[in-house]
Protein backbone atom coordinates (compact mmCIF):
# COMPACT_ATOMS: atom_id res chain seq x y z
CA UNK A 1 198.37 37.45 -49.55
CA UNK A 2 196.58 34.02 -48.36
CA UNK A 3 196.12 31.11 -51.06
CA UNK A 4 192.30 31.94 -50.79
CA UNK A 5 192.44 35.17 -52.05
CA UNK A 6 195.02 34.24 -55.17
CA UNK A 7 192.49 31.22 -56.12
CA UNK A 8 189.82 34.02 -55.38
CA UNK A 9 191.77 36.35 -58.32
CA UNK A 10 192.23 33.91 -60.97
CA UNK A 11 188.98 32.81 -61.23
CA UNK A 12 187.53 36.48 -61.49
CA UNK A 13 185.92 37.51 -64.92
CA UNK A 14 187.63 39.75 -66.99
CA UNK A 15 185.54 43.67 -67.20
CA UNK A 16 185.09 42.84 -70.64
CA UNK A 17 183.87 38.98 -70.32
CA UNK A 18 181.80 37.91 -73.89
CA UNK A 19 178.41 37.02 -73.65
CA UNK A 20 176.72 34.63 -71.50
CA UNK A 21 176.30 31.78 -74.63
CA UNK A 22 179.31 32.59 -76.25
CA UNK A 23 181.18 31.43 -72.93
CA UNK A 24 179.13 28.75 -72.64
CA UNK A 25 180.14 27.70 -75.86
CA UNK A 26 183.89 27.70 -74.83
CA UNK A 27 182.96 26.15 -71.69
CA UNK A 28 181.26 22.83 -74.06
CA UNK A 29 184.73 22.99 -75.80
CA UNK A 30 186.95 23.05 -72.81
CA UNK A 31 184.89 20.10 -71.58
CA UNK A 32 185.38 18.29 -74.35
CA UNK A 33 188.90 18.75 -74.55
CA UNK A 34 188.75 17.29 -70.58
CA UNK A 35 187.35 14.02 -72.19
CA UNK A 36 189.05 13.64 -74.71
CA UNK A 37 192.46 14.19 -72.42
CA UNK A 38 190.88 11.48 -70.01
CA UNK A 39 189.85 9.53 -72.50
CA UNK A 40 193.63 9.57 -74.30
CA UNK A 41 195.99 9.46 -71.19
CA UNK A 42 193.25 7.62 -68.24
CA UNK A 43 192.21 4.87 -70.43
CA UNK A 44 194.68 4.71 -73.31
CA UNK A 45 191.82 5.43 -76.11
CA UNK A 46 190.90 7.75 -78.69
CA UNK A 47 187.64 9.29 -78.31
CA UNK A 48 186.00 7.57 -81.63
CA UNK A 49 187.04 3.94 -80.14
CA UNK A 50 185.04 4.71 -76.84
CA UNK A 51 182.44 2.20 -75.78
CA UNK A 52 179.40 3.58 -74.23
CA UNK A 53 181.44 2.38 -70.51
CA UNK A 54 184.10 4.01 -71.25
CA UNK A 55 182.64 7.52 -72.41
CA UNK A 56 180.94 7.03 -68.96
CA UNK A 57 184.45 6.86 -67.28
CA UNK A 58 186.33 9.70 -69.49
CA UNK A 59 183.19 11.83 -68.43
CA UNK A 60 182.58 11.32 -64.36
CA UNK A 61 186.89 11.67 -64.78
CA UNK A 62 186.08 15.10 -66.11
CA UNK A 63 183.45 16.28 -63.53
CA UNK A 64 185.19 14.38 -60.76
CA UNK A 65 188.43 16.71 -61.33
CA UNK A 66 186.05 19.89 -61.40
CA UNK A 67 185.10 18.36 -57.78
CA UNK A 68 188.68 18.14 -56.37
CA UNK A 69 189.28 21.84 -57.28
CA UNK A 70 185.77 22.77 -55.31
CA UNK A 71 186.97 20.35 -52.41
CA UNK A 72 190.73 22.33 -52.32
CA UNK A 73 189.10 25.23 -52.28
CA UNK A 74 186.70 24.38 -49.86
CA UNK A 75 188.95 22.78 -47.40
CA UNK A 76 191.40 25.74 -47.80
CA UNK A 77 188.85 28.11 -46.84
CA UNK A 78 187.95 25.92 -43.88
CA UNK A 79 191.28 25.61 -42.38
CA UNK A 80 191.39 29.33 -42.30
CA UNK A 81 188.54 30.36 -40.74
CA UNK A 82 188.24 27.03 -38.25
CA UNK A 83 184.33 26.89 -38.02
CA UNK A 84 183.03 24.03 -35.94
CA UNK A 85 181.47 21.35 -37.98
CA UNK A 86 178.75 18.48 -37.89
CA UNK A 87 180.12 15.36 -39.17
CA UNK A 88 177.66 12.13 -40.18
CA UNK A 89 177.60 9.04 -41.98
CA UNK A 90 174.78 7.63 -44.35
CA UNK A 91 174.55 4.63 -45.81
CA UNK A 92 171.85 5.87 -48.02
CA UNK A 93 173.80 5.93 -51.06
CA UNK A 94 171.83 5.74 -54.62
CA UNK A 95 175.33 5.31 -57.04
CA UNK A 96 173.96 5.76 -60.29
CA UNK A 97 172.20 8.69 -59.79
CA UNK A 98 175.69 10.56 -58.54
CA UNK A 99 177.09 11.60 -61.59
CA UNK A 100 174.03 13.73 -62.17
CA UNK A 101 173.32 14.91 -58.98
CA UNK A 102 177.18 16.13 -59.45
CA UNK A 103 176.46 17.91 -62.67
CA UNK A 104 173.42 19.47 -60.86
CA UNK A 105 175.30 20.08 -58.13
CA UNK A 106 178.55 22.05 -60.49
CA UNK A 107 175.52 23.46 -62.41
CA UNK A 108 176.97 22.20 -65.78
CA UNK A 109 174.57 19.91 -66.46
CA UNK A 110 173.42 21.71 -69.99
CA UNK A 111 177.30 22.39 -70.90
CA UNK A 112 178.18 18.37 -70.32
CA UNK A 113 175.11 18.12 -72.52
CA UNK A 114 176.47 20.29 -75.17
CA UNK A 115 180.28 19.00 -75.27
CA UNK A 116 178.35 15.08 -75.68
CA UNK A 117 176.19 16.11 -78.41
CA UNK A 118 179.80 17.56 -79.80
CA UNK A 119 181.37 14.41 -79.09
CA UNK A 120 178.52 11.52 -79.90
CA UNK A 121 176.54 13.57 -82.15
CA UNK A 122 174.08 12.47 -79.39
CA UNK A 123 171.77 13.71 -76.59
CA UNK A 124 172.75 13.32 -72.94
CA UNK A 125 169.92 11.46 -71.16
């Protein structure tokens, strides 16, 4: 049994998986337990003594971990099947629009919303 195919079995859904909003509620919580456990052990705060900077950092922490698991996997299934590949490089980079053209790109945008309005009381935007 490769590595792919475990990483391929623990992220199945159960038969009986709950509804599509009730897991996206639990997916808001686990997020904000991810930035709240940034916020605590990355930059030595508790989540009410945050400033608006370092929310930002607790928060592109969060997604940027979510982005390392897609990049193992990724590069796991890469080394296995040895495709050929294009390689370029772009200096066209527009940094504050990254972190959400990441949550775009993880299509968690809405759930990030959720677990901030949980956290802030406020409205991602």
């Amino acid at each position: 049994m490769t590595l792919a195919t475990l990483l391929h079995e623990s992220s199945a859904e159960p038969p009986d998986h709950p509804s599509r909003e009730a897991s996206e509620t639990d997916a808001a919580q686990r997020i904000v337990e991810d930035i709240t456990r940034h916020a605590r052990y990355a930059l030595c705060r508790p989540v009410p003594a945050l400033s608006p900077t370092d929310l930002f950092t607790a928060v592109a922490l969060s997604i940027r971990a979510q982005l390392i698991d897609g990049l193992f996997a990724t590069d796991l299934r890469t080394r296995e099947h040895d495709p050929k590949t294009l390689n370029y490089l772009s200096i066209e980079y527009l940094m504050g629009r990254s972190l959400g053209v990441n949550l775009d790109s993880l299509g968690l945008r809405a759930t990030y919303r959720e677990a901030l309005r949980r956290i802030t009381g406020k409205e991602l935007d």
